[in-house]
N, C-alpha and C. Protein backbone atom coordinates (compact mmCIF):
# COMPACT_ATOMS: atom_id res chain seq x y z
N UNK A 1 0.85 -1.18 0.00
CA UNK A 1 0.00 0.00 0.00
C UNK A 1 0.89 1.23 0.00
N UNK A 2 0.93 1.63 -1.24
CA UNK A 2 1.54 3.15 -0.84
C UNK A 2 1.37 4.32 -0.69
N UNK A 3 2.07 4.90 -0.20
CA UNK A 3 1.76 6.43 0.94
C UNK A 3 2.19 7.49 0.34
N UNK A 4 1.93 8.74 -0.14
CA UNK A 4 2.81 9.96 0.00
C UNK A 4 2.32 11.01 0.87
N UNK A 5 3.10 11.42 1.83
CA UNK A 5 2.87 12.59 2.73
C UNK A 5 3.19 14.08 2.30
N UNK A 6 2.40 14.76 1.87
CA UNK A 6 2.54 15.93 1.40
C UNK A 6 2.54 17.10 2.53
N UNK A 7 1.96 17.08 3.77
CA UNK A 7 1.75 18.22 4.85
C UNK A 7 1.42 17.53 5.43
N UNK A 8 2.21 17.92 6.71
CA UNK A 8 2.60 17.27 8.27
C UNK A 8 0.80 17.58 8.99
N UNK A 9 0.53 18.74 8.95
CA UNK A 9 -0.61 19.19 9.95
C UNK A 9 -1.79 19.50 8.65
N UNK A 10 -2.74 19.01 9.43
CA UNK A 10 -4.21 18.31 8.21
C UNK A 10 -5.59 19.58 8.89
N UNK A 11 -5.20 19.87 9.98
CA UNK A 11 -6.25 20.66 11.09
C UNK A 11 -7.63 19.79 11.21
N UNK A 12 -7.69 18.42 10.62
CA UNK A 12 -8.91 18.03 10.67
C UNK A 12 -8.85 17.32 12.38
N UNK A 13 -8.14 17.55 13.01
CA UNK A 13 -8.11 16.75 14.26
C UNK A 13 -8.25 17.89 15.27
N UNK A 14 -8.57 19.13 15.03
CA UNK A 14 -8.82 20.98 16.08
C UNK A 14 -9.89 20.35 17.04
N UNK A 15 -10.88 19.49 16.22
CA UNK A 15 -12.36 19.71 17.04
C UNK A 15 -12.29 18.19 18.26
N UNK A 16 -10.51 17.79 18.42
CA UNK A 16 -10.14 16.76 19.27
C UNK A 16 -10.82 15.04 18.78
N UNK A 17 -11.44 15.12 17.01
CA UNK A 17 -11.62 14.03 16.77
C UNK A 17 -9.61 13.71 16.06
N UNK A 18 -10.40 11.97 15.27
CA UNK A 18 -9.20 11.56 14.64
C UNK A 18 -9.31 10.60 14.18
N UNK A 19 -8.91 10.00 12.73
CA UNK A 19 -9.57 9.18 12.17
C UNK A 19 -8.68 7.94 12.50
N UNK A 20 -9.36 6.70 12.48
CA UNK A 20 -8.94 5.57 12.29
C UNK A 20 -9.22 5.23 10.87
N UNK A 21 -8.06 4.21 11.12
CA UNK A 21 -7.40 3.47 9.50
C UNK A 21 -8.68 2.81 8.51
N UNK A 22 -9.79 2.70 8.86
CA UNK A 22 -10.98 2.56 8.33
C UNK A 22 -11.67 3.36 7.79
N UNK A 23 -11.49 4.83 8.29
CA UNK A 23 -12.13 5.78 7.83
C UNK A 23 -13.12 6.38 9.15
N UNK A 24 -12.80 5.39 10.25
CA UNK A 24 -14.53 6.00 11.09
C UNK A 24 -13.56 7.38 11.96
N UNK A 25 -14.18 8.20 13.00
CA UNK A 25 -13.86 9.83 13.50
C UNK A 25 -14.15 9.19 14.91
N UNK A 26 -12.73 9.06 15.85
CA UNK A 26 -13.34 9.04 17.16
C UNK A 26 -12.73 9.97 17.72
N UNK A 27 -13.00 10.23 18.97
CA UNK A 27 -12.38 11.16 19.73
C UNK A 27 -10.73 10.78 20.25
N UNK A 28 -10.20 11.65 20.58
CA UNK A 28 -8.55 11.42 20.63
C UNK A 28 -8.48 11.14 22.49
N UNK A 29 -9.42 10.83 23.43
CA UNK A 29 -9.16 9.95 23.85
C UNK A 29 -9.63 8.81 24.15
N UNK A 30 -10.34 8.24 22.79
CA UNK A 30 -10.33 6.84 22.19
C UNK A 30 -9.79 5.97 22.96
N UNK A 31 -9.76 4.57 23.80
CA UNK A 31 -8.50 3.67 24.47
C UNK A 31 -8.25 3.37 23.14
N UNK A 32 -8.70 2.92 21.50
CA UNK A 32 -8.17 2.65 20.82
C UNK A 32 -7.25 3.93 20.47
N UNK A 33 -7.12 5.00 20.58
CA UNK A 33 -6.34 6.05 20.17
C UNK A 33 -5.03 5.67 21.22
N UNK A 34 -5.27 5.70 22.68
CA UNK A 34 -4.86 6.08 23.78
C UNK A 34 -3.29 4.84 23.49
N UNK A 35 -4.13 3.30 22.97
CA UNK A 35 -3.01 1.95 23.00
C UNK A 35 -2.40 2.31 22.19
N UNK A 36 -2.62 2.81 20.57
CA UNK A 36 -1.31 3.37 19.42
C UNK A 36 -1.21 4.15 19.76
N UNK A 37 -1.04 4.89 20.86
CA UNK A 37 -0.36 6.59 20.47
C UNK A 37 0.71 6.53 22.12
N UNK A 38 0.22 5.42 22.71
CA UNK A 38 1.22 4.90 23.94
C UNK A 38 2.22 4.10 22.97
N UNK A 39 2.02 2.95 22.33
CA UNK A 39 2.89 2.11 21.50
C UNK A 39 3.65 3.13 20.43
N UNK A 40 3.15 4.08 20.08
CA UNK A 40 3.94 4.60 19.25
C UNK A 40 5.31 5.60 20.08
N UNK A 41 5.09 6.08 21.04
CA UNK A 41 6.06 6.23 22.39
C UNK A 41 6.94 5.48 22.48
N UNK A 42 6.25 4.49 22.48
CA UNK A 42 7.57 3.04 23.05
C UNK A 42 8.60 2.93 21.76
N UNK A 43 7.99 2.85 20.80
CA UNK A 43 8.74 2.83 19.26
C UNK A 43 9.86 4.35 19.66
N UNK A 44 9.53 5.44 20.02
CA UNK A 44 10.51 6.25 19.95
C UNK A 44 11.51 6.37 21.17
N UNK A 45 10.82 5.50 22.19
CA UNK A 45 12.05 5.30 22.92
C UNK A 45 12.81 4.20 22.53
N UNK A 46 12.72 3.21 21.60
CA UNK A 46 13.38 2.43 21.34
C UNK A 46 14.49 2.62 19.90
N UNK A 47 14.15 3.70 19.52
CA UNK A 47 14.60 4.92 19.23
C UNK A 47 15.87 5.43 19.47
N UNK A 48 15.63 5.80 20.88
CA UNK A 48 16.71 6.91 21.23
C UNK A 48 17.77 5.59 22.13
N UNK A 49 17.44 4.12 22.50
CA UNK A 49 17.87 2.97 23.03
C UNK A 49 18.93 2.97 22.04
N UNK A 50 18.79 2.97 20.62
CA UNK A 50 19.51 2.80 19.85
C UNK A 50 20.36 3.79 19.54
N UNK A 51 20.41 4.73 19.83
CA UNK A 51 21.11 5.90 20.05
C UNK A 51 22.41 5.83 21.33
N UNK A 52 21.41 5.45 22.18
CA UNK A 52 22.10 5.39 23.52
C UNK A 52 23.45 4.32 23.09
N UNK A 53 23.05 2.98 22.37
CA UNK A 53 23.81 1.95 22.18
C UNK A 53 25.26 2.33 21.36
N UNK A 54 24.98 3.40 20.25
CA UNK A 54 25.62 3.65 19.31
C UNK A 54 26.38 4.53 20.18
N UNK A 55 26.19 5.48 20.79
CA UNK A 55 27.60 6.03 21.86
C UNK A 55 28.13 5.55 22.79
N UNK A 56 27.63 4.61 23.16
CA UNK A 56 28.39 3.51 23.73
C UNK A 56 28.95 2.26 23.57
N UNK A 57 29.22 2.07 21.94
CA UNK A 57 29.13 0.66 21.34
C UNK A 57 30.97 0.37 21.72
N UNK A 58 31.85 1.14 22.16
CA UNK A 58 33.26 1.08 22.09
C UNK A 58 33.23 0.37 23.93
N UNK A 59 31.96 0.09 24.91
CA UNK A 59 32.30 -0.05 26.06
C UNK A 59 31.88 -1.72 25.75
N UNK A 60 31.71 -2.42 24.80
CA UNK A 60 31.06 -3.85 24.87
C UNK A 60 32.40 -4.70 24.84
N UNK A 61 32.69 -5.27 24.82
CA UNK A 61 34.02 -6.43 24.93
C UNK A 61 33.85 -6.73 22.94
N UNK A 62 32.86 -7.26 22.73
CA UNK A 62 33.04 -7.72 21.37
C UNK A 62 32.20 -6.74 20.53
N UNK A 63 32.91 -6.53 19.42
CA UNK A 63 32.37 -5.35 18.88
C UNK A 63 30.80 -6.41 18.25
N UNK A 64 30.88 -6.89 17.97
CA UNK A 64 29.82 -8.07 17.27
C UNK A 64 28.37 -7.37 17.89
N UNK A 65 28.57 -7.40 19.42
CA UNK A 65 27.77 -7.12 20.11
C UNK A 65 26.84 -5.81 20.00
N UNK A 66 26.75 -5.01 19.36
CA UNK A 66 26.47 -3.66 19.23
C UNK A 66 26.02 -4.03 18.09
N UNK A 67 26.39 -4.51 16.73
CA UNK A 67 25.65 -4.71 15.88
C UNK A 67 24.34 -5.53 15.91
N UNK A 68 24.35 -6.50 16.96
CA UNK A 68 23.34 -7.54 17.71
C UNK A 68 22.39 -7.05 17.77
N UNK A 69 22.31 -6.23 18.94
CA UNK A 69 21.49 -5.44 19.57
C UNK A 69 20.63 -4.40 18.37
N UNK A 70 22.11 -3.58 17.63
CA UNK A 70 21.35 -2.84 17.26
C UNK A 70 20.10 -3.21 15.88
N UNK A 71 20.50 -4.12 15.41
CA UNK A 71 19.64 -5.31 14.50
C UNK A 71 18.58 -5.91 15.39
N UNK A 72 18.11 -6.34 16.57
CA UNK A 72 17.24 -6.32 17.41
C UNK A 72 16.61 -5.24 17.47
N UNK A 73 16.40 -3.77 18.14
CA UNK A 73 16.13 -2.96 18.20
C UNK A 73 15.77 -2.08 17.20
N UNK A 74 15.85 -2.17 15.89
CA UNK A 74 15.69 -1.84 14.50
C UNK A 74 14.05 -2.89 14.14
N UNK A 75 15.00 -3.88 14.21
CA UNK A 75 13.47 -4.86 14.12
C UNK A 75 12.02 -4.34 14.68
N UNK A 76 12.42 -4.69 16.14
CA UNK A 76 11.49 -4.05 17.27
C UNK A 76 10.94 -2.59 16.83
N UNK A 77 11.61 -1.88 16.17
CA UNK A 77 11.18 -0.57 16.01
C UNK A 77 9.99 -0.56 14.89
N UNK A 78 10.40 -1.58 13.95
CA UNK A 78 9.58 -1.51 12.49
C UNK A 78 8.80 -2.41 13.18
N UNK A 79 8.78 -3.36 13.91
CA UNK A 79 7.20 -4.24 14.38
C UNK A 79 6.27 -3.01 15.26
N UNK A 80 6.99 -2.05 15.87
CA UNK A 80 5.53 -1.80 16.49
C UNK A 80 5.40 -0.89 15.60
N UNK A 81 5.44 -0.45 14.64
CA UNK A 81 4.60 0.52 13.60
C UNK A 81 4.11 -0.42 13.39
N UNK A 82 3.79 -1.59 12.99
CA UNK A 82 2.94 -2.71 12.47
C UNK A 82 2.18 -2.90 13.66
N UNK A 83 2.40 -3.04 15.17
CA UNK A 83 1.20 -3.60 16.41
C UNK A 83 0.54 -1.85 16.02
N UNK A 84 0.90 -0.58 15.58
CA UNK A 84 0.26 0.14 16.00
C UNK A 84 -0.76 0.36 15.11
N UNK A 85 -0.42 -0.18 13.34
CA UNK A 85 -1.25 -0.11 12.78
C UNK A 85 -2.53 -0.75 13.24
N UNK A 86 -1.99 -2.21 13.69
CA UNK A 86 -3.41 -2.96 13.70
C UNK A 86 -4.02 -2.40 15.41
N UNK A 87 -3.59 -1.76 16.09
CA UNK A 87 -4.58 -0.97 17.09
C UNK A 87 -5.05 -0.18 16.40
N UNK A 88 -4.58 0.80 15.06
CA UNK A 88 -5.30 1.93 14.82
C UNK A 88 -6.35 0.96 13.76
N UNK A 89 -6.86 0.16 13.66
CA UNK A 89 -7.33 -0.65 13.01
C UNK A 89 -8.87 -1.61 13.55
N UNK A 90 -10.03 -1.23 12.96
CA UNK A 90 -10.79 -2.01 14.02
C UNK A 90 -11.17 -3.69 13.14
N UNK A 91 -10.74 -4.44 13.39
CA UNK A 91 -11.40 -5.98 13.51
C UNK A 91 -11.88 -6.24 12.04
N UNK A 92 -13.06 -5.51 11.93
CA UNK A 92 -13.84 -5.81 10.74
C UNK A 92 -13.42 -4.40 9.30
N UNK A 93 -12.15 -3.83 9.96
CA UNK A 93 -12.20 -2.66 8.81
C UNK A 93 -10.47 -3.29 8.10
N UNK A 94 -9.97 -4.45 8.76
CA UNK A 94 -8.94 -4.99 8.11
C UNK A 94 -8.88 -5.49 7.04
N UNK A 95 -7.96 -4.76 5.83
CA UNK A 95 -7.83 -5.66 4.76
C UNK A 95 -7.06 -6.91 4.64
N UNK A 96 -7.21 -8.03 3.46
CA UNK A 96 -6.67 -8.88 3.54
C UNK A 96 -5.14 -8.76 3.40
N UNK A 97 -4.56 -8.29 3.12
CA UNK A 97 -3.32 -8.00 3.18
C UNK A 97 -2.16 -7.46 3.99
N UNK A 98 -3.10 -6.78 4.99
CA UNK A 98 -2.49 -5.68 6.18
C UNK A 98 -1.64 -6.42 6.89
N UNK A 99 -0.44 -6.07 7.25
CA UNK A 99 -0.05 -6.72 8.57
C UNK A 99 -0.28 -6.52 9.80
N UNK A 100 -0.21 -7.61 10.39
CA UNK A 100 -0.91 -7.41 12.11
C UNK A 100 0.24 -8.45 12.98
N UNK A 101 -0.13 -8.24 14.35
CA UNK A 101 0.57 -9.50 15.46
C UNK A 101 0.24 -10.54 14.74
N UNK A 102 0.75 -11.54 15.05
CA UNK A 102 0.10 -13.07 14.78
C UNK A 102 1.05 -13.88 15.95
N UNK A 103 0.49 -14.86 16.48
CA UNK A 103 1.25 -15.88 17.36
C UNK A 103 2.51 -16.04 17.18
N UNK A 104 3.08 -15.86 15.63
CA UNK A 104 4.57 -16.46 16.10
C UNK A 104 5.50 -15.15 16.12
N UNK A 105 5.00 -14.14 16.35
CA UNK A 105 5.52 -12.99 16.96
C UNK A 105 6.27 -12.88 17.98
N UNK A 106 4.49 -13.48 19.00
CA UNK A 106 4.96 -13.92 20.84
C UNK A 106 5.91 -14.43 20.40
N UNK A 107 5.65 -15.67 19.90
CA UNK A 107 6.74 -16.81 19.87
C UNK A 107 8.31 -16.76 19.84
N UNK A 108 7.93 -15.44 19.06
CA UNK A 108 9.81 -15.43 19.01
C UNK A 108 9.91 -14.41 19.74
N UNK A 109 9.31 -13.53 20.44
CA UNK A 109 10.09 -12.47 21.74
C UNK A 109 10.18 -13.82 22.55
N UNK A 110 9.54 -14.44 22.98
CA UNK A 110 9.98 -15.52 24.00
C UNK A 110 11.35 -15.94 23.84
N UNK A 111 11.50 -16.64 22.44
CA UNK A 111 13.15 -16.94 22.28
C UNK A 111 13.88 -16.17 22.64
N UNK A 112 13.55 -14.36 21.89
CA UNK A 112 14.79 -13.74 22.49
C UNK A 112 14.88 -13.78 24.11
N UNK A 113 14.06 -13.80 24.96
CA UNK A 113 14.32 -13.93 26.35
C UNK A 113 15.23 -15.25 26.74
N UNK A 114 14.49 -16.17 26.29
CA UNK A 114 15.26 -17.28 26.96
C UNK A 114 16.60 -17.49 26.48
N UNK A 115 16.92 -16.78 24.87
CA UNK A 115 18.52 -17.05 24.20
C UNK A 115 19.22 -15.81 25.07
N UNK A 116 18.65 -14.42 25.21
CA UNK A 116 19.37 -13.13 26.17
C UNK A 116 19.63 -13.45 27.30
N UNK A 117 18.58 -14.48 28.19
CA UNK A 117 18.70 -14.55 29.50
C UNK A 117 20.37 -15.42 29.62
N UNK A 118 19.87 -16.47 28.48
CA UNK A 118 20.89 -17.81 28.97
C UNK A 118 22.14 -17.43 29.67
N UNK A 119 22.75 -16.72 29.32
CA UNK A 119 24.11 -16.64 30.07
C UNK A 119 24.30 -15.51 30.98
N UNK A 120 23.28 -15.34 30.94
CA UNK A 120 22.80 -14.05 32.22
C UNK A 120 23.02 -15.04 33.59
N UNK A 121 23.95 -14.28 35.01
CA UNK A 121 23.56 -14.60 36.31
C UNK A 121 22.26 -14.86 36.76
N UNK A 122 21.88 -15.45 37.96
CA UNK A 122 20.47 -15.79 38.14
C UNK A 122 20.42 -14.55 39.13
N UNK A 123 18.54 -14.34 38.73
CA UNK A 123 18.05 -13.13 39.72
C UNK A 123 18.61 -13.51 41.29
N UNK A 124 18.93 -12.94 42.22
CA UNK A 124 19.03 -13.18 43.29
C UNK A 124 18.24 -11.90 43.92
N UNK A 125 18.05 -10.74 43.50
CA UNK A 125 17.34 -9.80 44.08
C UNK A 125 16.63 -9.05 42.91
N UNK A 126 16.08 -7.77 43.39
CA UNK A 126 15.20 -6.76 42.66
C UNK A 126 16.27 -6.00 41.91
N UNK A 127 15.88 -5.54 40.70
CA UNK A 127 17.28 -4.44 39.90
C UNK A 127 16.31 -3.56 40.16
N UNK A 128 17.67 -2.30 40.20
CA UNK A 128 16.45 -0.61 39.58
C UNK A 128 17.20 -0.79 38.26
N UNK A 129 16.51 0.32 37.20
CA UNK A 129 16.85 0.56 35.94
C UNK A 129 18.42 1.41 36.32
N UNK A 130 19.16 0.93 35.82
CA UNK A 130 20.78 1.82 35.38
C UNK A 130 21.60 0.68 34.80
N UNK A 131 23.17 1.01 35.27
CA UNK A 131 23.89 0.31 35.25
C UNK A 131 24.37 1.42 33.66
N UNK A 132 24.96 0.75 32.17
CA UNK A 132 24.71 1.45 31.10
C UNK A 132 23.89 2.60 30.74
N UNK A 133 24.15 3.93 29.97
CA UNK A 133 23.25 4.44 29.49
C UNK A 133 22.52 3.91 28.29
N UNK A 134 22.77 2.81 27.59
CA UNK A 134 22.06 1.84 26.95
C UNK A 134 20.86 1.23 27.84
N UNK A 135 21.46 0.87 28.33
CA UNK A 135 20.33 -0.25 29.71
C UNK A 135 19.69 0.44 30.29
N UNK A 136 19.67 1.72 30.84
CA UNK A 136 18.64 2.30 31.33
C UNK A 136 17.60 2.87 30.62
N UNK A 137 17.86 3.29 29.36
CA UNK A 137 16.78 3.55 27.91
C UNK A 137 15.93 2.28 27.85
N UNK A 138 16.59 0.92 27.98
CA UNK A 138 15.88 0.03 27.55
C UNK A 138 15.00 -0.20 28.57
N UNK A 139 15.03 0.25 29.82
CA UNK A 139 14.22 -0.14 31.39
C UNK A 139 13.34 1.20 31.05
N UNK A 140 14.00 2.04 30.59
CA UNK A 140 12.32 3.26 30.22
C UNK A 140 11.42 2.43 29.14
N UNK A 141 11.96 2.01 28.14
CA UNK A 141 11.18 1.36 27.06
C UNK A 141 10.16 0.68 27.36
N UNK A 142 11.19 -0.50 28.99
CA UNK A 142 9.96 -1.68 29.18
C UNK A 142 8.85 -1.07 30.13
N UNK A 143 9.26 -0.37 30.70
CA UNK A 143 8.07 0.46 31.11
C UNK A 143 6.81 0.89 30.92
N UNK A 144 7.25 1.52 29.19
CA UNK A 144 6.25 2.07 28.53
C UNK A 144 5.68 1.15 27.76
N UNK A 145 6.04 -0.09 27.65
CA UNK A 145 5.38 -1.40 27.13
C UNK A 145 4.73 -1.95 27.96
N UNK A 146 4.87 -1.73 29.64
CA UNK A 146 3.85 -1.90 30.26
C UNK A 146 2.48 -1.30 30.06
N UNK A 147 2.86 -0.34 30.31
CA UNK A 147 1.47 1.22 29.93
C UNK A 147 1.02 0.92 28.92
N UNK A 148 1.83 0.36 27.90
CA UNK A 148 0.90 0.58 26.70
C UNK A 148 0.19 -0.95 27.01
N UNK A 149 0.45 -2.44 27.23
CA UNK A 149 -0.37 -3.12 27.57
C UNK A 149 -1.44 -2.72 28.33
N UNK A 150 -1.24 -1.88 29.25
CA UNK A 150 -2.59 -1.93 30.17
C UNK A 150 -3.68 -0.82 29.26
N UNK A 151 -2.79 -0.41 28.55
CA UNK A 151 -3.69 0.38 27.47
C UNK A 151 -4.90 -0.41 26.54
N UNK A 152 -4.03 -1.04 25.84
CA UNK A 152 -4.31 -2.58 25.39
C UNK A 152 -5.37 -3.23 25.81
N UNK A 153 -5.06 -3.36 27.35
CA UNK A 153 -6.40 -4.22 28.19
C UNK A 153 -7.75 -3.31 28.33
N UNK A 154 -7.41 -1.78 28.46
CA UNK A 154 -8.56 -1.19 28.42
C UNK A 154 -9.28 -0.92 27.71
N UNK A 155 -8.49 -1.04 26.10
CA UNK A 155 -8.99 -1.11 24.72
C UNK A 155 -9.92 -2.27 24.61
N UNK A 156 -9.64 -3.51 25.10
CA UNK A 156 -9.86 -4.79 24.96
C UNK A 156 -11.27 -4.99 25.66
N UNK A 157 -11.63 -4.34 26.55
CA UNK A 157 -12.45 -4.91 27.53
C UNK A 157 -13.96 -3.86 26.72
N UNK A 158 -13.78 -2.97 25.52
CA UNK A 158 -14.68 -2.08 25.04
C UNK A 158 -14.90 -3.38 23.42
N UNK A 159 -13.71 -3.26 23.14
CA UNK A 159 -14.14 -3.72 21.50
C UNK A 159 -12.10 -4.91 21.35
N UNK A 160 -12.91 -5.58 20.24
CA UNK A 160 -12.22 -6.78 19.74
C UNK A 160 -10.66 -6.21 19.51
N UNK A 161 -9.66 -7.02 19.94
CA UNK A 161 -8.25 -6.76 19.66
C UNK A 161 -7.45 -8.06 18.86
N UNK A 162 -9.00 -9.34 18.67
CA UNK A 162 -8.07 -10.54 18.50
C UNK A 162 -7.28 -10.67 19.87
N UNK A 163 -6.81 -10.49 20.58
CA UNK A 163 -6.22 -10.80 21.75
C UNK A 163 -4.95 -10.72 21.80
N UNK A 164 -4.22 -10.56 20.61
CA UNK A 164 -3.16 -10.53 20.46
C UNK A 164 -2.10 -9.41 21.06
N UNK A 165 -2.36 -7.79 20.22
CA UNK A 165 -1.66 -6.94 21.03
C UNK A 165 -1.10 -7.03 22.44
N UNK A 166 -1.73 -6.96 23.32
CA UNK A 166 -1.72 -6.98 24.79
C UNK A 166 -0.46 -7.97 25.31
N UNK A 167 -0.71 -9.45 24.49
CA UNK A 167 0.15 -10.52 24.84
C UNK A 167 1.64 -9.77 24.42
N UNK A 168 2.01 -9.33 22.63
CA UNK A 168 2.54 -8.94 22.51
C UNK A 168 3.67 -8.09 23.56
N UNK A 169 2.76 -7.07 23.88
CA UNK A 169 3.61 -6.06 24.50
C UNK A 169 3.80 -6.50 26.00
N UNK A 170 3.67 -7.82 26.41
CA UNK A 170 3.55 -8.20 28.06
C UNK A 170 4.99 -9.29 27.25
N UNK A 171 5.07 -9.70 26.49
CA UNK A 171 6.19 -10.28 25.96
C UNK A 171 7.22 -9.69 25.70
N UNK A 172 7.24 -8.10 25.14
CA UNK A 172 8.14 -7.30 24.82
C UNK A 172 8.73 -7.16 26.07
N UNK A 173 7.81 -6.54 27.05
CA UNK A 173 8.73 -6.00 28.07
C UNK A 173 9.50 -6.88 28.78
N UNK A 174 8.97 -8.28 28.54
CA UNK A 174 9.95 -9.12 29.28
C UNK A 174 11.26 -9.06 28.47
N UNK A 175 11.24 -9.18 26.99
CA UNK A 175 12.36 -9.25 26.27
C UNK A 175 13.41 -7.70 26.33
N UNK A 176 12.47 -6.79 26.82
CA UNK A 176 13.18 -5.40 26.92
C UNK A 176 14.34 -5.41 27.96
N UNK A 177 13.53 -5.88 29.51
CA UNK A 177 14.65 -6.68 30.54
C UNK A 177 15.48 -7.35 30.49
N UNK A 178 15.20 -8.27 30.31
CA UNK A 178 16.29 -9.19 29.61
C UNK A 178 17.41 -8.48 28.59
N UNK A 179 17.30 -7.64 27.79
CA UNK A 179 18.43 -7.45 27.07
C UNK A 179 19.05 -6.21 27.68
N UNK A 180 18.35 -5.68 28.50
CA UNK A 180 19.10 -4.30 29.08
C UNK A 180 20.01 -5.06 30.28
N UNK A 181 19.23 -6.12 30.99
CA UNK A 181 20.36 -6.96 31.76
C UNK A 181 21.78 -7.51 30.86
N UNK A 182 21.22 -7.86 29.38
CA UNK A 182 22.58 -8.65 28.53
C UNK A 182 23.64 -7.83 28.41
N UNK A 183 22.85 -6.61 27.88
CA UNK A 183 23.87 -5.58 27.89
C UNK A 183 24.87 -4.82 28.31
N UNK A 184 23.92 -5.27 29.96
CA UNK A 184 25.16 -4.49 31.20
C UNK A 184 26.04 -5.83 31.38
N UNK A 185 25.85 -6.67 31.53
CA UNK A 185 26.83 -8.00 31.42
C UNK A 185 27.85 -8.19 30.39
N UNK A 186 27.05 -7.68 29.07
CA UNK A 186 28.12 -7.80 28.64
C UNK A 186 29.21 -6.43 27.87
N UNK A 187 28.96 -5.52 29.00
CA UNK A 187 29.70 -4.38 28.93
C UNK A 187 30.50 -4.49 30.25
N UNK A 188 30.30 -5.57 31.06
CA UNK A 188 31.12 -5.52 32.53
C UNK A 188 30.21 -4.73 33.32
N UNK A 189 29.23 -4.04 33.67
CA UNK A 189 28.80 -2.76 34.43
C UNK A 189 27.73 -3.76 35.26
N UNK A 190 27.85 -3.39 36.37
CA UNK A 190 27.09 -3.59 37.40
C UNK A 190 26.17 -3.59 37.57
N UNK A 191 24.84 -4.30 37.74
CA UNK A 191 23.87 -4.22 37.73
C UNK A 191 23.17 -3.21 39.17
N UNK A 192 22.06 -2.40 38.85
CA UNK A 192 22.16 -1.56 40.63
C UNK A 192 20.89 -2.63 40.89
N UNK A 193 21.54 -2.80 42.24
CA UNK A 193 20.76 -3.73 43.24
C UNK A 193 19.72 -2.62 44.15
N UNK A 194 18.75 -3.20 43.94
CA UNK A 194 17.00 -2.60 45.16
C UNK A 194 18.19 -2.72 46.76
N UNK A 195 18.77 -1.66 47.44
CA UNK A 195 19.02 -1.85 48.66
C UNK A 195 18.03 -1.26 49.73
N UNK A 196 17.46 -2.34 50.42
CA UNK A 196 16.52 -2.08 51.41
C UNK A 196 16.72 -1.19 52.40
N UNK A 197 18.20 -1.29 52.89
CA UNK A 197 18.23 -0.80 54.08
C UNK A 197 19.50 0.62 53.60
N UNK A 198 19.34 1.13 52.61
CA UNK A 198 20.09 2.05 52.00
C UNK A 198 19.92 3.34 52.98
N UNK A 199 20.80 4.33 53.55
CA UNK A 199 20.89 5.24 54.64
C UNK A 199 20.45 6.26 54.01
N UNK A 200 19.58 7.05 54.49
CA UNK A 200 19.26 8.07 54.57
C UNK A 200 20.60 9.19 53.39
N UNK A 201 20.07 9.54 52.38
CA UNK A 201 22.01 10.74 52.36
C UNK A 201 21.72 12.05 52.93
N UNK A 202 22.96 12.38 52.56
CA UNK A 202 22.97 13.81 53.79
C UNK A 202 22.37 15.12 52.85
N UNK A 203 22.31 15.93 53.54
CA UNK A 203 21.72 16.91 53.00
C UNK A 203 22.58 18.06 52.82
N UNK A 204 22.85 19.17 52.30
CA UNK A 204 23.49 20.17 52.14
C UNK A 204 22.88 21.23 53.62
């Protein structure tokens, strides 16, 4: 299907409607608006992840590694313009051709978890997001793949999603963890540990 974009701003969206990919006018805070326009967030922080990676690609042990990632994260970027189409998309206004989630999507974020995790240390406690400025982009990312699932679920519980999205992005964020952990491992950097009993700091 091809596109040409001639002008960025259309003004048909002033009176706070906005069209879906069918043609119908809902309001812009739609949960179907609310799940693509959260997922499309996540796409631009995964974005700037890749950014983050690329100024730091000289701290990885094997250079291999940076191209890895950044071929992961490229991927990931062009799939959720595809989960966001089919949110901006309702059920019965899909053509036969469109791309959407399909099962072996999940299927393979799962792999990447279990192939990222493999040589990962075992959890022994809670992480906060840091360690890399790579790895902490990717702990904002999984974040916002949370939000946008629960977006997802609230979309879901009004009108049809196929069921798919939601799983999707509850799969992503696991795979988001997982590689922001690979990353700090395999840059040497420390993972920051949840300390419970962390002191008070001082004050000026």
């Amino acid at each position: 299907m091809s596109m040409r974009i001639t002008r960025v701003y259309t003004r048909s969206g002033d009176d706070g409607h906005t069209g879906l990919v069918g043609g119908q006018r809902v309001p812009k805070t739609n949960p179907r608006i609310q799940a693509y326009g959260t997922t499309d967030e996540l796409a631009s922080f995964i974005g700037w992840a890749r950014q983050e990676l690329a100024a730091e690609r000289d701290l990885l042990k094997v250079p291999a590694d940076a191209e890895l990632i950044d071929k992961l994260l490229e991927y990931l970027g062009n799939k959720l313009f595809t989960l966001g189409g089919d949110l901006a998309t309702r059920i019965e206004d899909r053509h036969p051709m469109m791309p959407v989630i399909v099962d072996e999507d999940i299927a393979w974020l799962e792999q990447v978890c279990d192939r990222y995790n493999e040589p990962l240390p075992p959890l022994k406690d809670f992480i906060l997001p840091g360690g890399s400025r790579t790895a902490a982009a990717l702990h904002v990312a999984r974040t916002i793949a949370r939000r946008a699932e629960r977006e997802v679920l609230h979309l879901q519980a009004v009108e049809d999603t196929a069921g798919l999205p939601g799983r999707y992005l509850n799969r992503l964020s696991d795979a988001l963890f997982v590689v922001a952990r690979w990353v700090n491992h395999r840059m040497g950097i420390a993972e920051v540990i949840w300390r419970r009993d962390l002191a008070v700091p001082p004050l000026p």
